[in-house]
Protein backbone atom coordinates (compact mmCIF):
# COMPACT_ATOMS: atom_id res chain seq x y z
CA UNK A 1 0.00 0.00 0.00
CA UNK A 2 0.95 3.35 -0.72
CA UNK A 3 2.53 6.17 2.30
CA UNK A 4 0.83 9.17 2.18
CA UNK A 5 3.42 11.74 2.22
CA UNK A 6 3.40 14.47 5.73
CA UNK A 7 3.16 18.27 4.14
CA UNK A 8 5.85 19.82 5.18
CA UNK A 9 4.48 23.18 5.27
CA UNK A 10 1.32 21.75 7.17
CA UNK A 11 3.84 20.79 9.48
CA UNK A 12 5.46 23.87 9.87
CA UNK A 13 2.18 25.36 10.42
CA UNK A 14 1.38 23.37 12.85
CA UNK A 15 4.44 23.49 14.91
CA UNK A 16 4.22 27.59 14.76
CA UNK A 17 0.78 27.27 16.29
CA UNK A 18 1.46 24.83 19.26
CA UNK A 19 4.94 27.37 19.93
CA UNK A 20 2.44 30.55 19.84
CA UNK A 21 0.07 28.89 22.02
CA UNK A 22 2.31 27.11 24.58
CA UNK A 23 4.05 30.92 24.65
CA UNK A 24 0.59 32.68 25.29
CA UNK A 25 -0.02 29.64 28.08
CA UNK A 26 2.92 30.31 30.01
CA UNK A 27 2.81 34.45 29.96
CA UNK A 28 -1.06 33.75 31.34
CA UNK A 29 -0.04 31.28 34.27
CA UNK A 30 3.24 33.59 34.61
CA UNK A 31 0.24 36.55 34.80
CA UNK A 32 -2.41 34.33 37.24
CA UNK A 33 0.20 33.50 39.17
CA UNK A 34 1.83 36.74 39.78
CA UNK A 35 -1.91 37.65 41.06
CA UNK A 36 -2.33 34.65 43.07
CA UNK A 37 0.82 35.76 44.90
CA UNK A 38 0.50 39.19 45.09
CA UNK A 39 -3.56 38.81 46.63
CA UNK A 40 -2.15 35.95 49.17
CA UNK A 41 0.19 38.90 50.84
CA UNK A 42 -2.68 40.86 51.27
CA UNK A 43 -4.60 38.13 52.38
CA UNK A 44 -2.14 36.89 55.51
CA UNK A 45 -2.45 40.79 56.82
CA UNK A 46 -6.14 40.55 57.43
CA UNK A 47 -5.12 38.87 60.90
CA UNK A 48 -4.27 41.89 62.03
CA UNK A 49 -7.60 43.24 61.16
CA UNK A 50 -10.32 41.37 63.57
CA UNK A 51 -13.53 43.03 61.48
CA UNK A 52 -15.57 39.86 60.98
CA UNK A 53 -16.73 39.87 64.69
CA UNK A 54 -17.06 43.37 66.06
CA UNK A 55 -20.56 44.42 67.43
CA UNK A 56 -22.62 46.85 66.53
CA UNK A 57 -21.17 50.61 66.20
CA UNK A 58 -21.81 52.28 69.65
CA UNK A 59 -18.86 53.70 71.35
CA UNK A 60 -20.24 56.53 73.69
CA UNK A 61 -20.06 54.69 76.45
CA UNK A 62 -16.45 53.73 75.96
CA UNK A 63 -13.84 55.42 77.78
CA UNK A 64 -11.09 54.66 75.91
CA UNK A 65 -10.81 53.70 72.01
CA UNK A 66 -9.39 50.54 71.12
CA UNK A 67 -9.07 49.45 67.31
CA UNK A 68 -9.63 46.29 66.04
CA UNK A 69 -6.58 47.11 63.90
CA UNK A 70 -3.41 45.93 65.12
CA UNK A 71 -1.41 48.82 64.18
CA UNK A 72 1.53 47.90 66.41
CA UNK A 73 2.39 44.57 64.33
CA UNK A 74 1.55 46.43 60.92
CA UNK A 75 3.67 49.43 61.78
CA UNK A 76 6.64 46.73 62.70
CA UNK A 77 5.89 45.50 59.09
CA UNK A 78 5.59 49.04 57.19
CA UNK A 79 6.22 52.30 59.61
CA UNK A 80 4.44 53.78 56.44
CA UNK A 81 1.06 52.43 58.06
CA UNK A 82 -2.09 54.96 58.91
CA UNK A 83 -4.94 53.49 58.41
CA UNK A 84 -7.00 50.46 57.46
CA UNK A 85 -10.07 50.64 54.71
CA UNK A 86 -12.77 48.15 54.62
CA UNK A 87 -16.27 47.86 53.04
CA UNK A 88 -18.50 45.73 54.75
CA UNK A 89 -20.36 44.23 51.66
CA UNK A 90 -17.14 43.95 48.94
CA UNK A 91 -13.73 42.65 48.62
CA UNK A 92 -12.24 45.91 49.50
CA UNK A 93 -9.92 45.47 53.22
CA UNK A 94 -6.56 46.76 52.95
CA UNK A 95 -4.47 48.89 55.02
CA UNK A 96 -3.69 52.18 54.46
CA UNK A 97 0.00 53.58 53.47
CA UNK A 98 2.02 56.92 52.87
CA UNK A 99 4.97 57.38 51.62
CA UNK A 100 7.44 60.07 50.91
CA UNK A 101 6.11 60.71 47.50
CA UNK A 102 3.07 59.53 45.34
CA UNK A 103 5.24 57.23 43.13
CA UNK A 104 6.76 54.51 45.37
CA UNK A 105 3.48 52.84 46.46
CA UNK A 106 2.22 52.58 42.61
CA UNK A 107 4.82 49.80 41.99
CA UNK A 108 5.73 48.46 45.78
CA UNK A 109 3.46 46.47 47.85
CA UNK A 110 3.02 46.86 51.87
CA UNK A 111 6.19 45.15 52.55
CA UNK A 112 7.88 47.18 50.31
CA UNK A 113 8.97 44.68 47.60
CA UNK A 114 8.12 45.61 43.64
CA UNK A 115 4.56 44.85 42.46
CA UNK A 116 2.36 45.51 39.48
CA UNK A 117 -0.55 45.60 42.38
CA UNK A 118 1.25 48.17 44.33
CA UNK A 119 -0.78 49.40 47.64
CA UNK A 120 -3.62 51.56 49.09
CA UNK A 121 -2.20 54.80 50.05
CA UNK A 122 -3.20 58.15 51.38
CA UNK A 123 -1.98 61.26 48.92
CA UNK A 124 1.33 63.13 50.12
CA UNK A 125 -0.89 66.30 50.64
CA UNK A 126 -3.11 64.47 52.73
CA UNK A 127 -2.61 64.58 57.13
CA UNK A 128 -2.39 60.85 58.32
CA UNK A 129 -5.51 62.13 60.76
CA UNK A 130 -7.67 62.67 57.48
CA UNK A 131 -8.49 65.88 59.02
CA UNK A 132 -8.06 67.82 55.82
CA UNK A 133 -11.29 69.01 53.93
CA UNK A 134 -10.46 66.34 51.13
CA UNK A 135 -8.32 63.22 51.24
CA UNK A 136 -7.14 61.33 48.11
CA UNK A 137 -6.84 57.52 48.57
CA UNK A 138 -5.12 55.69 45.43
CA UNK A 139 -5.47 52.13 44.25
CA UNK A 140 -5.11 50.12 41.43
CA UNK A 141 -7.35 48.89 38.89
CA UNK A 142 -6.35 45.68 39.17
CA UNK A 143 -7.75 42.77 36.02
CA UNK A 144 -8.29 40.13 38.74
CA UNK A 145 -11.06 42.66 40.62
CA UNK A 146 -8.27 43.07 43.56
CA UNK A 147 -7.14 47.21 44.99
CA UNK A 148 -9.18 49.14 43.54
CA UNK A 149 -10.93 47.71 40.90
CA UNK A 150 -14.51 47.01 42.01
CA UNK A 151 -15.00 51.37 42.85
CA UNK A 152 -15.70 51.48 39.30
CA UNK A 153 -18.40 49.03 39.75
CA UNK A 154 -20.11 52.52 41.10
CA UNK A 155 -21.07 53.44 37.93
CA UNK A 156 -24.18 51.20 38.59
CA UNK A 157 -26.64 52.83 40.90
CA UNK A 158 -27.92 49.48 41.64
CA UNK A 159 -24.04 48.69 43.18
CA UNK A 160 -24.18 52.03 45.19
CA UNK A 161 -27.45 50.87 46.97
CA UNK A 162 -25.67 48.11 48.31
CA UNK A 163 -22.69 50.05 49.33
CA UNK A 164 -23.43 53.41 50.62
CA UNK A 165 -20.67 53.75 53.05
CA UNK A 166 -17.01 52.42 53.61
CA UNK A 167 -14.88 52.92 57.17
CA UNK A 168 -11.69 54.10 57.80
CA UNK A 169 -9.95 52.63 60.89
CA UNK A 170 -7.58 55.01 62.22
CA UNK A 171 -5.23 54.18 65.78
CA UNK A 172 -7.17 56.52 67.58
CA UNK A 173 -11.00 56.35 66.04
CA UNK A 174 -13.39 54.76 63.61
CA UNK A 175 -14.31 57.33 60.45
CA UNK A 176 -17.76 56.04 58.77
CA UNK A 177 -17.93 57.89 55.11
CA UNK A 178 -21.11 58.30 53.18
CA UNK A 179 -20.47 58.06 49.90
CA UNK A 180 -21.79 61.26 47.77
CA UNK A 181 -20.74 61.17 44.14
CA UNK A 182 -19.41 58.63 41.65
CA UNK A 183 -18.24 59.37 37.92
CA UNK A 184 -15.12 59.38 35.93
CA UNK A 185 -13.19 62.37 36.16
CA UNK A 186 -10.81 63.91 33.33
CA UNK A 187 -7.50 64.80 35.02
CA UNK A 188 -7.69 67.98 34.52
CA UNK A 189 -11.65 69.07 36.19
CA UNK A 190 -11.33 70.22 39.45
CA UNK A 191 -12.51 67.35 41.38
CA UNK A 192 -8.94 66.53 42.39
CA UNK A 193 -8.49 69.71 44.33
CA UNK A 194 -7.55 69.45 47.52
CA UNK A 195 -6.45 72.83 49.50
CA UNK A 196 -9.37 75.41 48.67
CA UNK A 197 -8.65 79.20 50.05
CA UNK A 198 -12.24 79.36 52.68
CA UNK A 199 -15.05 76.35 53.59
CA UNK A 200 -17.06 78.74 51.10
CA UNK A 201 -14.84 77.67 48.40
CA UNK A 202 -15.06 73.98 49.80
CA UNK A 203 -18.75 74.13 50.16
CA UNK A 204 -18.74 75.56 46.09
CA UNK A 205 -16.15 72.21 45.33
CA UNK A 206 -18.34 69.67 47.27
CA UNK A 207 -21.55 71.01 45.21
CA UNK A 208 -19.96 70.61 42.16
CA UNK A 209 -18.53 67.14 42.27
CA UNK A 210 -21.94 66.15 43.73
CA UNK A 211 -23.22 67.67 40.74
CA UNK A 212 -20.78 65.31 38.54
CA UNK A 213 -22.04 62.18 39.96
CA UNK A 214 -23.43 59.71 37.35
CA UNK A 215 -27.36 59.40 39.31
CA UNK A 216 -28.29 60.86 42.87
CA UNK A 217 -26.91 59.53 45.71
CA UNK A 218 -29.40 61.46 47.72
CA UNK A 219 -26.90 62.73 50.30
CA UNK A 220 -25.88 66.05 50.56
CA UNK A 221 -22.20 66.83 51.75
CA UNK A 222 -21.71 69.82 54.17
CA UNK A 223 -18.58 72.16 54.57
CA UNK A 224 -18.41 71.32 58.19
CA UNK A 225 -17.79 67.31 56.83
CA UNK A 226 -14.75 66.57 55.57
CA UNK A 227 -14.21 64.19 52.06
CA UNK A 228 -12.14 61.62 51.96
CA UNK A 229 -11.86 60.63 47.92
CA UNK A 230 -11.28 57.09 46.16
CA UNK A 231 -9.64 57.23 42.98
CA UNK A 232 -8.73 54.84 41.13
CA UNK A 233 -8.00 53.93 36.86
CA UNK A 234 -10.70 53.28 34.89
CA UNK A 235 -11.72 51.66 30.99
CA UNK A 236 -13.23 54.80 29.85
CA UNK A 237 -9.32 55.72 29.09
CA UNK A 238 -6.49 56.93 30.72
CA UNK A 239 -7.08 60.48 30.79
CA UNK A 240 -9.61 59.71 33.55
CA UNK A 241 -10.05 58.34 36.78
CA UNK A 242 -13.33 56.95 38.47
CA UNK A 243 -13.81 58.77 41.70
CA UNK A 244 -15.95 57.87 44.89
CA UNK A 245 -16.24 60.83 47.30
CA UNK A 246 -17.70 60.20 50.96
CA UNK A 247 -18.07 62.72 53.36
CA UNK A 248 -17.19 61.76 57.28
CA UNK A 249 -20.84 61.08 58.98
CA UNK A 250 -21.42 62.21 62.39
């Protein structure tokens, strides 16, 4: 019986398509598993925050404060430690750096080593008491839904129904913020002032980033309040950035 003859340019062919797809395997493990690491480090701090088991908010009749942050062992960790952000109903529960400038936490994680996750951290301009009238917190947009990513999820109003407020644990108090306004902001508007002259020209900023937000949140910030503001990247391009702002409730 007659051999049929292998094509060598089928063959070719072939052997180009299992090297572009065993290539494009390995750079999306290398990618998952860069992720998988990066979220685990994150992970293993969260025994430092015990927020799965604290009762209800009602601290008048304590005398003295006491965090259910461990800010001692995080500060041995990173000294660069402030704060600790969680949202009760979403994967958001990270703690809070700042650095020396607003470049080094972009591409370094909480311990400080190089990552394309970077960390949650609190603008230069900003006071580590988040007593100035507005307070820029940065994360990433991460592809995996980790940092930052699910704030642009606030473009729903549906989402925003769900999750109306976020805390702020500090070493000394609890900050509740109500969120106001959600939209994605061209870098250069406005909305990412953050020194205004009087509380008149706050009071004009507030109204008109509460005017920007994409449906009504139905709460109206006050001068007296400050903002603390949630920025991070989003798909609309990179000329923008999807902000949250939430004023600090009583």
């Amino acid at each position: 019986m007659k051999q049929r003859k292998k094509n060598p340019v089928f063959i070719l062919i072939f052997l180009a398509a299992l090297a572009v797809f065993l290539f494009a395997a390995i750079k999306l493990g290398t990618f998952f598993f860069r992720y998988y690491k990066e979220d685990a480090s994150y992970k293993k701090l969260e025994v430092f925050a015990a927020l799965d088991d604290l009762p209800p908010e009602n601290t008048e009749k304590e005398t003295q404060y006491i965090s259910p942050i461990d800010f001692t062992s995080l500060k041995e960790i990173n000294p660069d430690t402030i704060a600790w952000i969680y949202f009760e109903n979403m994967d958001i529960n990270y703690p809070i750096v700042q650095g020396e400038d607003d470049d080094f936490y972009l591409h370094h994680d909480f311990y400080k080593e190089k990552s394309t996750s970077g960390c949650i951290f609190l603008d230069t301009e900003a006071t580590p008491d988040f007593l100035c009238d507005n307070s820029f917190i940065y994360g990433h947009n991460m592809k995996n839904k980790s940092m930052f990513a699910k704030l642009n999820q606030y473009a729903e109003e549906s989402f925003f129904q769900e999750n109306k407020t976020f805390l702020i644990y500090t070493p000394t108090e609890t900050r509740r913020y109500e969120i106001y306004s959600c939209y994605p902001a061209k870098l250069d508007w406005d909305s990412f002032t953050y020194q205004f002259e009087n509380k008149e020209a706050y009071a004009k900023w507030q109204a008109t980033v509460k005017g920007r937000s994409l449906y009504d949140t139905k709460v109206t910030p006050d001068s007296s309040q400050p903002t603390v503001t949630l920025m991070t990247c989003t798909p609309k391009g990179s000329n923008y950035r999807f902000l949250v702002h939430g004023r600090l409730m009583d």
